[in-house]
N, C-alpha and C. Protein backbone atom coordinates (compact mmCIF):
# COMPACT_ATOMS: atom_id res chain seq x y z
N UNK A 1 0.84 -1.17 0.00
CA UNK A 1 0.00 0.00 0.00
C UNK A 1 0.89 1.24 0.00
N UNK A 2 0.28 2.31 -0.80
CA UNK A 2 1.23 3.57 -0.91
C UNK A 2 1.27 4.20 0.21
N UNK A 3 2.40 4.90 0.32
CA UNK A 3 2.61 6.10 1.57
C UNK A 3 2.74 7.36 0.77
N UNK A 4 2.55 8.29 1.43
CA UNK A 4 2.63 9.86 0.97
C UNK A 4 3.82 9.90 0.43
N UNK A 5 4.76 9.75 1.70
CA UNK A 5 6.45 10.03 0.99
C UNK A 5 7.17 8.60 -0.29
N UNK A 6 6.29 7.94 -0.68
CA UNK A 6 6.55 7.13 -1.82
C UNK A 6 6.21 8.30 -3.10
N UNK A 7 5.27 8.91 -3.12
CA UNK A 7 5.09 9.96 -4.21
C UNK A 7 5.91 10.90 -3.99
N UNK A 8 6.66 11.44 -2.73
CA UNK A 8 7.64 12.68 -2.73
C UNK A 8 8.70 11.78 -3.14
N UNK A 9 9.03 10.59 -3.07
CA UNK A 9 10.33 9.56 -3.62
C UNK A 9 10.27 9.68 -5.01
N UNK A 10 9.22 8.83 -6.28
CA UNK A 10 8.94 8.92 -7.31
C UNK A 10 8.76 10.89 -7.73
N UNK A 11 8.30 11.65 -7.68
CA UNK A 11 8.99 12.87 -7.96
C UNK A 11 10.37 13.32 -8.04
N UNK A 12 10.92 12.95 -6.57
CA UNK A 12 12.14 13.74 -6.71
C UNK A 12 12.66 13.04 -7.44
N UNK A 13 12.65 11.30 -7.78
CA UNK A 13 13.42 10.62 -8.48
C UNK A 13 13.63 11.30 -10.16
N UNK A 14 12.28 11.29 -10.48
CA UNK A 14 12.03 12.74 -12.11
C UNK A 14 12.53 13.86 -12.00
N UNK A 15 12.55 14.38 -11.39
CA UNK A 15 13.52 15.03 -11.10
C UNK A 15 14.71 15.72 -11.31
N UNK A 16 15.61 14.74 -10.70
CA UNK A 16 16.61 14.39 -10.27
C UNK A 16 16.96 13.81 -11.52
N UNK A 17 16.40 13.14 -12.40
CA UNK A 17 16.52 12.02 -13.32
C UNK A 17 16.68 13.77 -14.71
N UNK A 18 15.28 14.37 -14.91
CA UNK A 18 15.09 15.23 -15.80
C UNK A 18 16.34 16.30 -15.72
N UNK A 19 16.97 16.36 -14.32
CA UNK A 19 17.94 17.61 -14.23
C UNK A 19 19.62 16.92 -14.90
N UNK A 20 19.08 15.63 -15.58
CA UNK A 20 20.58 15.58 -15.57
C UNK A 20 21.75 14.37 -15.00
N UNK A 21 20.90 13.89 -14.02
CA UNK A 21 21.43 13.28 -13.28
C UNK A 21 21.71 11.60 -14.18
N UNK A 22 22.98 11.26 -14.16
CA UNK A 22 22.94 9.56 -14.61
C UNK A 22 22.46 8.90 -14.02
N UNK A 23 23.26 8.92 -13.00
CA UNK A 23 22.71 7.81 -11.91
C UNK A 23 21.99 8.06 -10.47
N UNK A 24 20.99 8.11 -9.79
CA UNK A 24 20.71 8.17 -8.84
C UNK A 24 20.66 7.15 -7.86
N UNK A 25 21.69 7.55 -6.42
CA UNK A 25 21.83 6.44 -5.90
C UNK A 25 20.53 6.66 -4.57
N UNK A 26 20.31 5.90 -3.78
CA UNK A 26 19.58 6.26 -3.01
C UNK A 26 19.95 6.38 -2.01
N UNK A 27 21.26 6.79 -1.42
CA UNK A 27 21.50 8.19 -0.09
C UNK A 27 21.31 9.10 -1.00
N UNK A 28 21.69 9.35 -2.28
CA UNK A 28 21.46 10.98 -3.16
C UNK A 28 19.61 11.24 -2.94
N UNK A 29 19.21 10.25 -3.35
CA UNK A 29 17.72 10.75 -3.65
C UNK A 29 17.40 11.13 -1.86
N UNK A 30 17.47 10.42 -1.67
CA UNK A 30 17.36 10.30 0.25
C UNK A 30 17.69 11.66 0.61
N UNK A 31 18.55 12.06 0.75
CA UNK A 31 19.04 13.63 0.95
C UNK A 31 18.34 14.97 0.16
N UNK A 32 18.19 14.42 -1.42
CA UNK A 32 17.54 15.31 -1.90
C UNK A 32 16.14 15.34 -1.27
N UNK A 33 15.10 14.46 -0.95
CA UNK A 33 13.85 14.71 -0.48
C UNK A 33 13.84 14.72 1.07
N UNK A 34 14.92 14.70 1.51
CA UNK A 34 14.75 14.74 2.82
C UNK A 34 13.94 13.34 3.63
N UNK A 35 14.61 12.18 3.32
CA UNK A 35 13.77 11.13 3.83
C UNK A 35 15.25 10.34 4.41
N UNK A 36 15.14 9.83 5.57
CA UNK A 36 16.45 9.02 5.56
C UNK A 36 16.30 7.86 4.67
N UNK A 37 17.88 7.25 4.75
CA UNK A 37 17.77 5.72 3.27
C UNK A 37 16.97 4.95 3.90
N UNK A 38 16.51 4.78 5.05
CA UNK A 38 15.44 2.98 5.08
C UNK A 38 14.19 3.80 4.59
N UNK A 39 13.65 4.98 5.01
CA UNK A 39 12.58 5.03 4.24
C UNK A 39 12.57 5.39 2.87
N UNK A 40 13.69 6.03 2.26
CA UNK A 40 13.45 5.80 0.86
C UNK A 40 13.42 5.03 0.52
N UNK A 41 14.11 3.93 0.72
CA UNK A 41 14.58 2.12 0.49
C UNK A 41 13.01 1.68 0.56
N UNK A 42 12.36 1.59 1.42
CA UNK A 42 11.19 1.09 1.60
C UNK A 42 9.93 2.17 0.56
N UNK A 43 10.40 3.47 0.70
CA UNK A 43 9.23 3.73 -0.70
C UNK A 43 9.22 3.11 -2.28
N UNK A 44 10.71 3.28 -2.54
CA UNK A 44 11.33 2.51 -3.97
C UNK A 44 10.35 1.19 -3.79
N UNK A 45 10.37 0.41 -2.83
CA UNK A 45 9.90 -1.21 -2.66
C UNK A 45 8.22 -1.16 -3.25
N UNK A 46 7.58 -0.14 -2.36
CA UNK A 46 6.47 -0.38 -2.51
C UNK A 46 6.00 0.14 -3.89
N UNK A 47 6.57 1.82 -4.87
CA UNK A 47 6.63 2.06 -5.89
C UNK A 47 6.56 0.72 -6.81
N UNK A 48 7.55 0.10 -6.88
CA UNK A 48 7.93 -0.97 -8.17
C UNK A 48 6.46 -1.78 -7.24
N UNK A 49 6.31 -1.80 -6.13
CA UNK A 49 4.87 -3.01 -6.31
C UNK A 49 3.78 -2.84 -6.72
N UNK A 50 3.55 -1.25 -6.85
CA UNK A 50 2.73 -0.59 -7.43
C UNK A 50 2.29 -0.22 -8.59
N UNK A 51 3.72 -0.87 -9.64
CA UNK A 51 3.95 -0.41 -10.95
C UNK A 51 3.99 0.66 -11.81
N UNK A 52 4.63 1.79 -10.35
CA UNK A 52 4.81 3.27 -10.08
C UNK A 52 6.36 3.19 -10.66
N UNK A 53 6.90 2.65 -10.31
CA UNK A 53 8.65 2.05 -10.88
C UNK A 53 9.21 0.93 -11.36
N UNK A 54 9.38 1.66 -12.53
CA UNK A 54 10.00 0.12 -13.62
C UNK A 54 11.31 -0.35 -13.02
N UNK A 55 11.15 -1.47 -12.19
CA UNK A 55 11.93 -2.57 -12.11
C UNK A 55 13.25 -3.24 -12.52
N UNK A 56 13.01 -2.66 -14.12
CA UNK A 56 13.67 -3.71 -14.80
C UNK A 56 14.73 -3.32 -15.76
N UNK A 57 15.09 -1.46 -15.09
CA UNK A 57 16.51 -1.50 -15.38
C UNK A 57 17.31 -1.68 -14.24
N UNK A 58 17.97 -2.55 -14.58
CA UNK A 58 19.19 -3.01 -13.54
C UNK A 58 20.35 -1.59 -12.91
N UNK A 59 20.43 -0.97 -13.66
CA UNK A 59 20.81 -0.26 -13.45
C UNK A 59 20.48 1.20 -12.77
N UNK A 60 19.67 1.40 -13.18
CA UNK A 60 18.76 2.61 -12.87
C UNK A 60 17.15 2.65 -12.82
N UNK A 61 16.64 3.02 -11.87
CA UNK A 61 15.25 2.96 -11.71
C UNK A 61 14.70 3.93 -12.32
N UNK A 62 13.27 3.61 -13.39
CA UNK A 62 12.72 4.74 -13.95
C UNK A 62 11.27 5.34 -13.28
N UNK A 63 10.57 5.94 -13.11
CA UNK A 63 9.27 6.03 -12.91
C UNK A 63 8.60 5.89 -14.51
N UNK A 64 7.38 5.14 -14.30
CA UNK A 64 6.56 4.26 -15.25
C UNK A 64 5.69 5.25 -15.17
N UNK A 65 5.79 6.52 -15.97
CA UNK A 65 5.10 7.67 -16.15
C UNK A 65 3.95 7.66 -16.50
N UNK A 66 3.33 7.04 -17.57
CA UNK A 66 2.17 6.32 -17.54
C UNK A 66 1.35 6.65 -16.59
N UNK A 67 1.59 4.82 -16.23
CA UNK A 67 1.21 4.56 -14.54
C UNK A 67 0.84 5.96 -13.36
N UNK A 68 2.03 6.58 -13.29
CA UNK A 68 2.21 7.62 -12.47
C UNK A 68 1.12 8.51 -13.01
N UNK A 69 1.01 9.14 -14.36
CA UNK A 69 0.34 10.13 -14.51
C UNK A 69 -1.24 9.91 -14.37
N UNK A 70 -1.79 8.48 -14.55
CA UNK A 70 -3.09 8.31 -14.22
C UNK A 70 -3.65 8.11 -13.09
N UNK A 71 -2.80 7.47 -12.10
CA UNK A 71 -3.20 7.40 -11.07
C UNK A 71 -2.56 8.97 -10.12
N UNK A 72 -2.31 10.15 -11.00
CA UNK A 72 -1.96 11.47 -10.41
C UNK A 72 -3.54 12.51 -10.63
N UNK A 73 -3.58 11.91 -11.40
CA UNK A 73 -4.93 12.47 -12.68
C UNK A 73 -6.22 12.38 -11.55
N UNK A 74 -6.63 10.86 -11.48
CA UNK A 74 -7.74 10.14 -11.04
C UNK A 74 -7.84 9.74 -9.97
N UNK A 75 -6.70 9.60 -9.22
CA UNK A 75 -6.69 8.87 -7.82
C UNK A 75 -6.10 9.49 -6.42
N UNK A 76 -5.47 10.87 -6.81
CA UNK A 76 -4.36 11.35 -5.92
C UNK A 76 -5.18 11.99 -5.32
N UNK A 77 -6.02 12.70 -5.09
CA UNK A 77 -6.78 13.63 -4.40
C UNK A 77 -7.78 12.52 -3.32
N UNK A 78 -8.32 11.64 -4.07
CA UNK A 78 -8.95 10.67 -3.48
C UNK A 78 -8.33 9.85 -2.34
N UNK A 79 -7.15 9.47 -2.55
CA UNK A 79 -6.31 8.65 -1.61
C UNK A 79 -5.49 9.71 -0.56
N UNK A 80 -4.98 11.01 -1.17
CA UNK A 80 -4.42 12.21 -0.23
C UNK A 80 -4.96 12.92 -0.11
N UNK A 81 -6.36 13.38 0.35
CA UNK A 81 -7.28 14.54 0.36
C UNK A 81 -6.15 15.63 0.90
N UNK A 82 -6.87 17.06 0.83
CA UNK A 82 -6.13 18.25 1.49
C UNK A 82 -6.77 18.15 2.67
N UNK A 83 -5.61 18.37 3.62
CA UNK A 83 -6.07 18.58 5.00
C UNK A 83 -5.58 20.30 5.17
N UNK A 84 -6.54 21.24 5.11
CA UNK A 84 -6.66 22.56 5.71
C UNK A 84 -6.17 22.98 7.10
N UNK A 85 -5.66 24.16 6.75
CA UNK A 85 -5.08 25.01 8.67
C UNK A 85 -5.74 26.23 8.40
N UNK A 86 -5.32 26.95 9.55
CA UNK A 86 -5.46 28.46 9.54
C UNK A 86 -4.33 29.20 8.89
N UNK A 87 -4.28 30.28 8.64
CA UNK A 87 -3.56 31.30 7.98
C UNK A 87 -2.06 30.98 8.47
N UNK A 88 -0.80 30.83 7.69
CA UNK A 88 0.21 31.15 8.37
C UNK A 88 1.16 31.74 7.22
N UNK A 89 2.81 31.52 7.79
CA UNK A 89 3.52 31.83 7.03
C UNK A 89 4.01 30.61 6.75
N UNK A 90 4.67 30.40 5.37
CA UNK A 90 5.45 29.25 4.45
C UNK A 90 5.65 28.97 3.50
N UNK A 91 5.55 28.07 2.81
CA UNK A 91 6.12 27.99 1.25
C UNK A 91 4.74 27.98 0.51
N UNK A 92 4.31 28.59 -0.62
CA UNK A 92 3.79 28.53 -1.85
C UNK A 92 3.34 27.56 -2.29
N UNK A 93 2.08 27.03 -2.61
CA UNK A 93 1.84 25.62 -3.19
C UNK A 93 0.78 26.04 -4.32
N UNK A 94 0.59 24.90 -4.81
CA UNK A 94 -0.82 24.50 -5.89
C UNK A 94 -0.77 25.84 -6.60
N UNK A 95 -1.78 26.64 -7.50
CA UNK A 95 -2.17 27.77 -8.48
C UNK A 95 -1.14 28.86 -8.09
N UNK A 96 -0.29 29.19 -6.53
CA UNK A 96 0.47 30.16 -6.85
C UNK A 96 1.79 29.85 -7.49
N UNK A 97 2.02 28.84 -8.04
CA UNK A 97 3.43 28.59 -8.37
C UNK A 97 3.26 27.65 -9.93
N UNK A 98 2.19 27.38 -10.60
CA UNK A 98 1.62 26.90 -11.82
C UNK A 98 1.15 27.75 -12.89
N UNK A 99 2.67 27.67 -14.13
CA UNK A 99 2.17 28.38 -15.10
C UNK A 99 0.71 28.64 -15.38
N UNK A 100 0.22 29.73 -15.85
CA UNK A 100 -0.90 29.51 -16.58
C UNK A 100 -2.04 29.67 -15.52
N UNK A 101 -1.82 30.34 -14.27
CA UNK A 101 -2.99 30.65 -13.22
C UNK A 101 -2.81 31.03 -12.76
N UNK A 102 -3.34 32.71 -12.24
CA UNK A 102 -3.38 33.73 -11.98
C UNK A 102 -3.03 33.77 -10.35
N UNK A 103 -2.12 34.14 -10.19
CA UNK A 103 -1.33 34.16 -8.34
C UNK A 103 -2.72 34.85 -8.01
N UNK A 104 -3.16 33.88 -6.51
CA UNK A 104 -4.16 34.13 -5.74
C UNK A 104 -3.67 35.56 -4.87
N UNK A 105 -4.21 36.41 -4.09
CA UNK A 105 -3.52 36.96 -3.15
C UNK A 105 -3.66 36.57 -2.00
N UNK A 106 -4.18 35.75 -2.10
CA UNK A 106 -3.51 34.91 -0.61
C UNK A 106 -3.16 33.69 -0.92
N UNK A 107 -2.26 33.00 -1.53
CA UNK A 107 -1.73 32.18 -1.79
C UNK A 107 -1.99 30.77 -0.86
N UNK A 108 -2.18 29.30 -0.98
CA UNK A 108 -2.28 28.51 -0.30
C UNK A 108 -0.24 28.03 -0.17
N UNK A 109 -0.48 27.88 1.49
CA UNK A 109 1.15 27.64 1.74
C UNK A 109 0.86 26.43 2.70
N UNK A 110 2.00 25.61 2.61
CA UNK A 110 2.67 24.72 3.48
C UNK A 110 3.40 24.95 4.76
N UNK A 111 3.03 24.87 5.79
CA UNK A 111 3.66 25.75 6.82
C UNK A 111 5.13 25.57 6.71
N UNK A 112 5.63 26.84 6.70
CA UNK A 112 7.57 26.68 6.84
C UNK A 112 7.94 27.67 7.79
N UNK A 113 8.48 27.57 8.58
CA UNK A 113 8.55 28.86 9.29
C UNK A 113 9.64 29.93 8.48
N UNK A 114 10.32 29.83 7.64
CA UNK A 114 11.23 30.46 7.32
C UNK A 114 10.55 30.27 5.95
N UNK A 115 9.40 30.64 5.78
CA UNK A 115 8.49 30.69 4.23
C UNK A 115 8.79 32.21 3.99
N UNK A 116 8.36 32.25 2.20
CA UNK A 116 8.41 33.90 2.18
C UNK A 116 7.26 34.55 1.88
N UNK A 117 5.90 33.42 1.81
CA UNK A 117 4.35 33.85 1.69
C UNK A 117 3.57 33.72 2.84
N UNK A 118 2.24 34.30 2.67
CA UNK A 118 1.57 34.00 4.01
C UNK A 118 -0.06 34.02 3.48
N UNK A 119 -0.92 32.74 4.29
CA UNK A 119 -2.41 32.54 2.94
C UNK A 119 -2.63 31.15 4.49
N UNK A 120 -3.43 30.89 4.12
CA UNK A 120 -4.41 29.67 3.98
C UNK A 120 -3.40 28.21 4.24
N UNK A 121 -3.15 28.00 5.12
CA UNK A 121 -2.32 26.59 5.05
C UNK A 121 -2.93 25.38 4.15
N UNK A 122 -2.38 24.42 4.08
CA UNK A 122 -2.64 23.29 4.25
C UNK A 122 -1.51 22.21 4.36
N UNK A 123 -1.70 21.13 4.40
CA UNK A 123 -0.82 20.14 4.89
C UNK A 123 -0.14 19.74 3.63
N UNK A 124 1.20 19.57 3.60
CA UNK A 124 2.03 19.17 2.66
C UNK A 124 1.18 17.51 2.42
N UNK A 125 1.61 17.26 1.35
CA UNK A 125 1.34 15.50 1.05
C UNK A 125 2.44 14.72 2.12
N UNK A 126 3.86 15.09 2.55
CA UNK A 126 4.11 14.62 3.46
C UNK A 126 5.21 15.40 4.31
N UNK A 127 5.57 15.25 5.58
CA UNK A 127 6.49 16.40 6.52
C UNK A 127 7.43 17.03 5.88
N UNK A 128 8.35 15.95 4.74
CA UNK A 128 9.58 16.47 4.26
C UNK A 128 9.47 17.62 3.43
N UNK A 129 8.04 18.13 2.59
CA UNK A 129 8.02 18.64 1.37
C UNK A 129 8.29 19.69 1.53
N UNK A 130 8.03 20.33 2.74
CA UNK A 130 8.49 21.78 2.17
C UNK A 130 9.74 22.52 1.93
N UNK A 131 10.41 21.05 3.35
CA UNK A 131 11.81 21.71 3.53
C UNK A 131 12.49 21.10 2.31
N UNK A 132 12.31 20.23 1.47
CA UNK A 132 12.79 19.29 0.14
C UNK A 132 12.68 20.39 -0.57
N UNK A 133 11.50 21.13 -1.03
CA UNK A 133 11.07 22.53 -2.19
C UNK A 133 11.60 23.14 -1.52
N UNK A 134 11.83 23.99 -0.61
CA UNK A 134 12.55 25.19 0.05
C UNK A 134 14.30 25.23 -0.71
N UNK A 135 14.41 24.17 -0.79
CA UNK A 135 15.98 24.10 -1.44
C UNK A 135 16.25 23.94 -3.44
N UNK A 136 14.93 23.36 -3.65
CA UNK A 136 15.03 22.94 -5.21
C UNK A 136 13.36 23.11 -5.95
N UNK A 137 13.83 24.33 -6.85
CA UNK A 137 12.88 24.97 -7.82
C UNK A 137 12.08 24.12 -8.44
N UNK A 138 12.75 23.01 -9.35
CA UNK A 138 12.04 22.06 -9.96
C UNK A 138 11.18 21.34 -9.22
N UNK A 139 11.32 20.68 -7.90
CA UNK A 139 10.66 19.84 -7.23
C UNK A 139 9.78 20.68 -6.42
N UNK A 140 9.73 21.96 -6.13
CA UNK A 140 8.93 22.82 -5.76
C UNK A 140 7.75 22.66 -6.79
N UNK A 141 7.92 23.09 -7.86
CA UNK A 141 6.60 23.16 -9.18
C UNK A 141 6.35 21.81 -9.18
N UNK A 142 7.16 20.57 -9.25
CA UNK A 142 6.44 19.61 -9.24
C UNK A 142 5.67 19.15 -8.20
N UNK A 143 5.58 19.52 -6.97
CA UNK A 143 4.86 19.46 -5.47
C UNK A 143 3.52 19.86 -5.52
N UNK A 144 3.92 21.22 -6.18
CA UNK A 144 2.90 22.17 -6.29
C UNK A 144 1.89 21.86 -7.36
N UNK A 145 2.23 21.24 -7.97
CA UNK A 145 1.00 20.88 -9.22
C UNK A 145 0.49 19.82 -8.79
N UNK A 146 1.11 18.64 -8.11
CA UNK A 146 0.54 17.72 -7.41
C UNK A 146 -0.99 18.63 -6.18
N UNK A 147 -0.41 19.42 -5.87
CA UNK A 147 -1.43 19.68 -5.00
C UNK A 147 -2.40 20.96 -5.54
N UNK A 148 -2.03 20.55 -6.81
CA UNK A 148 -3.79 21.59 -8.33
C UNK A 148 -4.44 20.11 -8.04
N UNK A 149 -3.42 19.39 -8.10
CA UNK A 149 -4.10 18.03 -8.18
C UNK A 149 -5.51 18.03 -7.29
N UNK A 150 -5.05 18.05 -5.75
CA UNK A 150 -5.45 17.29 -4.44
C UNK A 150 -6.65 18.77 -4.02
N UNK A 151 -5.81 19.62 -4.42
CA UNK A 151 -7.01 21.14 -4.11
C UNK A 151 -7.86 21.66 -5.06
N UNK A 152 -7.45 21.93 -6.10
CA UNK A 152 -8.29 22.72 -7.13
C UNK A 152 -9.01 22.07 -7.80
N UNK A 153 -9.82 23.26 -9.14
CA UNK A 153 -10.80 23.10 -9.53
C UNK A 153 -10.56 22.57 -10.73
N UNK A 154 -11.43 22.23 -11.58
CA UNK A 154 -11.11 21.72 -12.53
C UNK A 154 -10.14 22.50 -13.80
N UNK A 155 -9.95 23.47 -13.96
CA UNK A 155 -8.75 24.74 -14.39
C UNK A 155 -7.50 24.56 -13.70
N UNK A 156 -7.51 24.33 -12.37
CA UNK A 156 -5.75 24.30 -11.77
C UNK A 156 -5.84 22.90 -11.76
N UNK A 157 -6.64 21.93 -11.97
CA UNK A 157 -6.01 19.99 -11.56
C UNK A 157 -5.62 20.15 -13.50
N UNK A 158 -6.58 20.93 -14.26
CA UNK A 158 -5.26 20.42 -16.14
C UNK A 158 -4.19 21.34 -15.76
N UNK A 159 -4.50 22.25 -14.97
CA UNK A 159 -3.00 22.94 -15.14
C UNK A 159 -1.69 22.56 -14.58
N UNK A 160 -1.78 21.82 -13.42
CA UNK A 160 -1.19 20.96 -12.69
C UNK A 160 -0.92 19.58 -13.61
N UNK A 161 -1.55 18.98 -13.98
CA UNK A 161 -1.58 17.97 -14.85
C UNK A 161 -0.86 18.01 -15.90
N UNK A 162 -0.83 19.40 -16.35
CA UNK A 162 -0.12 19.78 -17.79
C UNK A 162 1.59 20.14 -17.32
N UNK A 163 1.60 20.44 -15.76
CA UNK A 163 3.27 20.15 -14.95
C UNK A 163 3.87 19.16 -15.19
N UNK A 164 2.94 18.73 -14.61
CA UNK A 164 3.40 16.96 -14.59
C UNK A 164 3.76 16.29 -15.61
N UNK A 165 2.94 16.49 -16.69
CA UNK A 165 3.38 16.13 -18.06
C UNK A 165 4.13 16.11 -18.99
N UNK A 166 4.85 17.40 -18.98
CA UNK A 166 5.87 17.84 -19.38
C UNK A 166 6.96 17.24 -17.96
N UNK A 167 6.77 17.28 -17.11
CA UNK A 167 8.39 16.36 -15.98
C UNK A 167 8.07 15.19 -16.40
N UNK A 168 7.27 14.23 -17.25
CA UNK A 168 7.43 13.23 -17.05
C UNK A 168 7.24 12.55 -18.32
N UNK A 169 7.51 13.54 -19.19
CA UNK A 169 7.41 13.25 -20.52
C UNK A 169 9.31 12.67 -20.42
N UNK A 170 8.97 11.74 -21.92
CA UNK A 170 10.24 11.27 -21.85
C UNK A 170 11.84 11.93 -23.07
């Protein structure tokens, strides 16, 4: 069964993968998302059981984009609903950081204390994310469209969708 931080694993892995990277080992990915190695080790596991990660390069693990993008589409909001806070300060998520949709003025944020917006909380998809995006641009927009996904309306989940698509195009 999936965990939250198995989808912050499979992201950063695209990533990480789209920026360039040959090989990703997993203390690298581990560090980049902020997860120690047994739990990345154990998201990778359940990914490939999921048929979220192709298996079957020996060498390098791919995300099965596909896979990933339909069950991002149809299922992610359903299985990770948004859990809502009160107003604070933190990082930027969903429509304020997605080409193509008009910055809210009060922006929905992830609590960070050392954020540089302030709006409407809600709960990251999992603890590591904000401080993981706080350090890396790309995986920031890809977070953030995940959660057009999990929050918005039908205008920010294609616009979010249309993120994703392009990170995970091949």
């Amino acid at each position: 069964m999936l965990k939250p931080q198995d989808i912050l694993a499979l992201v950063g892995l695209q990533v990480m993968l789209k920026s360039g990277h040959e090989v990703v080992t997993l203390s690298v990915l581990a560090a980049f998302i902020r997860l120690s190695g047994s739990e990345t080790h154990a998201a990778l596991a359940r990914l490939e059981q999921s048929q979220l990660l192709d298996a079957t390069a020996l060498t390098l693990r791919k995300p099965s984009s596909g896979n990933f993008l339909e069950f991002a589409e149809h299922g992610l909001r359903y299985v990770y609903p948004a859990e809502y806070g009160p107003p604070m300060r933190g990082l930027p998520t969903a429509a304020a950081l997605v080409p193509g949709l008009a910055a809210p003025d009060q922006p929905l944020v992830w609590p960070l204390e050392r954020g540089d917006s302030c709006g409407p909380s809600v709960a990251a998809l999992y603890r590591t994310v904000p401080e993981a995006c706080a350090s890396n641009k790309e995986l920031h927009m890809a977070m953030a469209a995940l959660d057009c996904l999990r929050v918005g309306r039908a205008r920010e989940r294609q616009a979010g969708l249309a993120v994703l698509k392009e990170l995970f195009a091949p």
